[in-house]
N, C-alpha and C. Protein backbone atom coordinates (compact mmCIF):
# COMPACT_ATOMS: atom_id res chain seq x y z
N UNK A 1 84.70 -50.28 -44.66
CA UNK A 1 83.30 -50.26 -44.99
C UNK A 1 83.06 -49.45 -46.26
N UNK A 2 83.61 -49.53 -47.18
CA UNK A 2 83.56 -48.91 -48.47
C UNK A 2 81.93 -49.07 -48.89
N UNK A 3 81.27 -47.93 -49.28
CA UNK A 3 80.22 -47.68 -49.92
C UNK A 3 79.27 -47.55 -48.72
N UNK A 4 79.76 -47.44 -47.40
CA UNK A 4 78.72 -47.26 -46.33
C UNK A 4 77.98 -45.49 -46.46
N UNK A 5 78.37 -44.99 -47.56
CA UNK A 5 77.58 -43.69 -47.34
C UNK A 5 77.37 -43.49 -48.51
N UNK A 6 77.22 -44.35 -49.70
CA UNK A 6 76.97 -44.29 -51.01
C UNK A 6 75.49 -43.90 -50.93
N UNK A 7 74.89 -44.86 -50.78
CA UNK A 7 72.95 -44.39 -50.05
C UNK A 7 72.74 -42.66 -50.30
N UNK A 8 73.18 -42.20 -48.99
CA UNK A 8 73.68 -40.99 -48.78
C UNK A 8 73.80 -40.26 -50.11
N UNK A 9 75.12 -40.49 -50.17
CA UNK A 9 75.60 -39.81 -51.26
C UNK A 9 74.74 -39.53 -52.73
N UNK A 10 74.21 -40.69 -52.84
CA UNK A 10 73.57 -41.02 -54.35
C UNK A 10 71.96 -40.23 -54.02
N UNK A 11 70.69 -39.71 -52.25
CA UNK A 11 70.38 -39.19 -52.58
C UNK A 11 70.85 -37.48 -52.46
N UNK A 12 72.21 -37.28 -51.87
CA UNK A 12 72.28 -36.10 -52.36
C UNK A 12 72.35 -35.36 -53.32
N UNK A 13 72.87 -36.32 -54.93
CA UNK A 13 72.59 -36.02 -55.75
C UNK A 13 71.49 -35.60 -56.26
N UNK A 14 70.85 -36.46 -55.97
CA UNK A 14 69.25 -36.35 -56.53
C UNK A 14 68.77 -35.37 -55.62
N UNK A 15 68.84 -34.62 -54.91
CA UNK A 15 68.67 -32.77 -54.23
C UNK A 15 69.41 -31.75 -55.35
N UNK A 16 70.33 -32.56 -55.61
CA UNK A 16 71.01 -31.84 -56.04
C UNK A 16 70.74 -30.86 -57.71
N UNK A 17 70.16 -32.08 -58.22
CA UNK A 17 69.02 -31.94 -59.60
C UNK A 17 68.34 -31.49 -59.46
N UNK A 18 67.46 -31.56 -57.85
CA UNK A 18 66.30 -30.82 -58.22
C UNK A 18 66.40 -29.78 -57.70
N UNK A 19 67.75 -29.23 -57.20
CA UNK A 19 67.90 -27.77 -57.05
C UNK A 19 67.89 -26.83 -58.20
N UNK A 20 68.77 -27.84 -58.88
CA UNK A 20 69.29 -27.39 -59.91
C UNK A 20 68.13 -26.93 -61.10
N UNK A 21 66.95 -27.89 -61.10
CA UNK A 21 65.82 -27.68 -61.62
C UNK A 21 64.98 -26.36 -61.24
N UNK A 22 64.69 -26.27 -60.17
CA UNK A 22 64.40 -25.42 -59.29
C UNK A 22 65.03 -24.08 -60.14
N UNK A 23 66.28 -23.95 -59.74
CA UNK A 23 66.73 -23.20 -60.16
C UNK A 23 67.15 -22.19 -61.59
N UNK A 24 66.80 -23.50 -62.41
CA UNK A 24 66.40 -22.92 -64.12
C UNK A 24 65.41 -22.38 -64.03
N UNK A 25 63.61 -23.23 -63.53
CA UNK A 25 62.49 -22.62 -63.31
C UNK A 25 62.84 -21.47 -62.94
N UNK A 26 63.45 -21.11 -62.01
CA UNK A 26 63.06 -19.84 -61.70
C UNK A 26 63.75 -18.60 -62.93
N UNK A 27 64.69 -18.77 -63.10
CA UNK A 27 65.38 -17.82 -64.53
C UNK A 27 64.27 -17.79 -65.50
N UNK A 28 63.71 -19.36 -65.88
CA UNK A 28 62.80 -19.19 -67.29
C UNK A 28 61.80 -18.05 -66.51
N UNK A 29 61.16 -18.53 -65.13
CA UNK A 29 59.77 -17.43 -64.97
C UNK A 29 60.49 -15.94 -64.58
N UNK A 30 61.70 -15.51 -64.20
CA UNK A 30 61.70 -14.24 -64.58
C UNK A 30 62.22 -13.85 -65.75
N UNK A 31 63.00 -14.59 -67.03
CA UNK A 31 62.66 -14.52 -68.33
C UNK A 31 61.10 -13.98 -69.08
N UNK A 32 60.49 -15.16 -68.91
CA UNK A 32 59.04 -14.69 -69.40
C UNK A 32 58.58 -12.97 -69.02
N UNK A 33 58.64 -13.16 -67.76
CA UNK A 33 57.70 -12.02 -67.67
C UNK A 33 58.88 -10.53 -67.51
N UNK A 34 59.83 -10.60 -68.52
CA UNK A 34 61.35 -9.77 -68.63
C UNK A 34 61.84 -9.02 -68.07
N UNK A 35 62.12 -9.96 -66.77
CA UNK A 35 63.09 -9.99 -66.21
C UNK A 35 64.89 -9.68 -66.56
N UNK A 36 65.41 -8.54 -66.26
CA UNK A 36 66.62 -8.49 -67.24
C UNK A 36 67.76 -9.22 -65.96
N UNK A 37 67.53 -9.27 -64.86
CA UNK A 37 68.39 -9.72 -63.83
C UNK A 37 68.00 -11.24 -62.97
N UNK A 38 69.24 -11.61 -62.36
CA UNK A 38 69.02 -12.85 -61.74
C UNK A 38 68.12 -12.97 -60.27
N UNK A 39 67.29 -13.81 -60.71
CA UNK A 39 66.60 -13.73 -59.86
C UNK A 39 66.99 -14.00 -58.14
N UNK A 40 66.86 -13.68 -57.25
CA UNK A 40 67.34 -13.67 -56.28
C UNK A 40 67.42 -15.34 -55.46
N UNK A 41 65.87 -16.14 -55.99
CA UNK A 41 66.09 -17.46 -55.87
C UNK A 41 67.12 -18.14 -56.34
N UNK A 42 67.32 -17.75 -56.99
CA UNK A 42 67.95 -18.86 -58.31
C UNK A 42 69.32 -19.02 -57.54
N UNK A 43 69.98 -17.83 -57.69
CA UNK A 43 71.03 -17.60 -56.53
C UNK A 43 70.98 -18.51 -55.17
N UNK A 44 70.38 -18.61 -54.34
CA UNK A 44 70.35 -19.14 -53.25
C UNK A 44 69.93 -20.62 -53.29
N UNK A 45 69.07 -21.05 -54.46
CA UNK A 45 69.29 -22.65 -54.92
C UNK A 45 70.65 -22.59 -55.50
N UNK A 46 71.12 -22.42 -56.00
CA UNK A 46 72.87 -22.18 -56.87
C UNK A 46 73.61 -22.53 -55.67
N UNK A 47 73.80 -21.90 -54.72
CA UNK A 47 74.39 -22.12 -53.44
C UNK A 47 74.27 -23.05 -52.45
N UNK A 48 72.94 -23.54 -52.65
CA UNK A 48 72.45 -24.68 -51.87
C UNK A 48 72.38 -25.94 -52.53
N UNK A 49 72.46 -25.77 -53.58
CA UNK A 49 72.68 -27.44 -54.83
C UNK A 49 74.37 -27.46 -55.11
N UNK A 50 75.25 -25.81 -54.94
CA UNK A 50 76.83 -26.52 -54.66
C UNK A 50 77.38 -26.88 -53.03
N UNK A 51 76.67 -26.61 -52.35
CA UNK A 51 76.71 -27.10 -51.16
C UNK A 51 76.40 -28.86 -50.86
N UNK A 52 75.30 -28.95 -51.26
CA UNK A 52 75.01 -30.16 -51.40
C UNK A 52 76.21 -31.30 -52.43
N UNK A 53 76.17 -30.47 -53.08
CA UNK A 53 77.45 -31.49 -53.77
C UNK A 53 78.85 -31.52 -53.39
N UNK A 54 79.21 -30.69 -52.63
CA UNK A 54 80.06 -30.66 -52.53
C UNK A 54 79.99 -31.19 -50.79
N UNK A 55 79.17 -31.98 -50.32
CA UNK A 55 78.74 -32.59 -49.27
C UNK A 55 78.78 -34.22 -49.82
N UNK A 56 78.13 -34.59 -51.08
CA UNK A 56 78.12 -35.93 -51.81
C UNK A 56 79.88 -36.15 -51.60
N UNK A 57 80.51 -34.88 -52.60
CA UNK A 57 82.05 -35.51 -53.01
C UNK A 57 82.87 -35.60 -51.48
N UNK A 58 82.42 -35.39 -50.62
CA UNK A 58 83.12 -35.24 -49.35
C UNK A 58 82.66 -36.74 -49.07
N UNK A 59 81.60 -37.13 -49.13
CA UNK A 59 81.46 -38.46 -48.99
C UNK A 59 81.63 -39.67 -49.67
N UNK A 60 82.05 -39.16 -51.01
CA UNK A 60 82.69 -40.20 -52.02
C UNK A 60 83.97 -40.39 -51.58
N UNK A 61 84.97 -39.13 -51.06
CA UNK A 61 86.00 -38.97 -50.64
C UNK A 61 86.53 -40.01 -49.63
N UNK A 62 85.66 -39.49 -48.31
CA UNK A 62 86.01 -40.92 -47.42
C UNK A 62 85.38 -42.37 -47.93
N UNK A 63 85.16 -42.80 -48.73
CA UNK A 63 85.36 -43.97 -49.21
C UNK A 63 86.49 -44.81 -49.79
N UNK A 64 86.65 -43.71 -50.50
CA UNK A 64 87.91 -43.74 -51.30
C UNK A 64 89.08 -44.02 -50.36
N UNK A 65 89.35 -43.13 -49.22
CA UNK A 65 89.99 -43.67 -47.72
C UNK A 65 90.09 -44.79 -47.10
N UNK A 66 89.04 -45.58 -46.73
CA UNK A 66 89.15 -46.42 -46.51
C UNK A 66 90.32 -47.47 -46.83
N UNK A 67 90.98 -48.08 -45.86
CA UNK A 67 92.06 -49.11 -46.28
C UNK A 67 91.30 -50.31 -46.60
């Protein structure tokens, strides 16, 4: 059943961007208002958008398996 979790996969990506989005926003707004350190969000989207991807490639993976 090759591509039975592509669906899947393709919107974890797209979490995955907008973690990742998420996660600039938050640097630029403690930039602006000067901020010299990482913001504590940003961190925990960082962790949760490589989680997520690394949940997609686990599912590209078993495809690839498939005989």
């Amino acid at each position: 059943m090759a591509g039975e979790f592509e669906d899947i996969r393709r919107r974890l990506l797209a979490i995955s961007e907008e973690l990742a989005d998420l996660a600039i926003e938050r640097l630029k707004e403690s930039i602006d208002a000067g901020g010299n350190e990482l913001p504590v969000d940003e961190k925990r989207l960082t962790r949760a958008r490589r989680a997520v991807e690394k949940a997609a490639s686990i599912l590209q993976e078993s495809d690839h398996h498939e005989p």
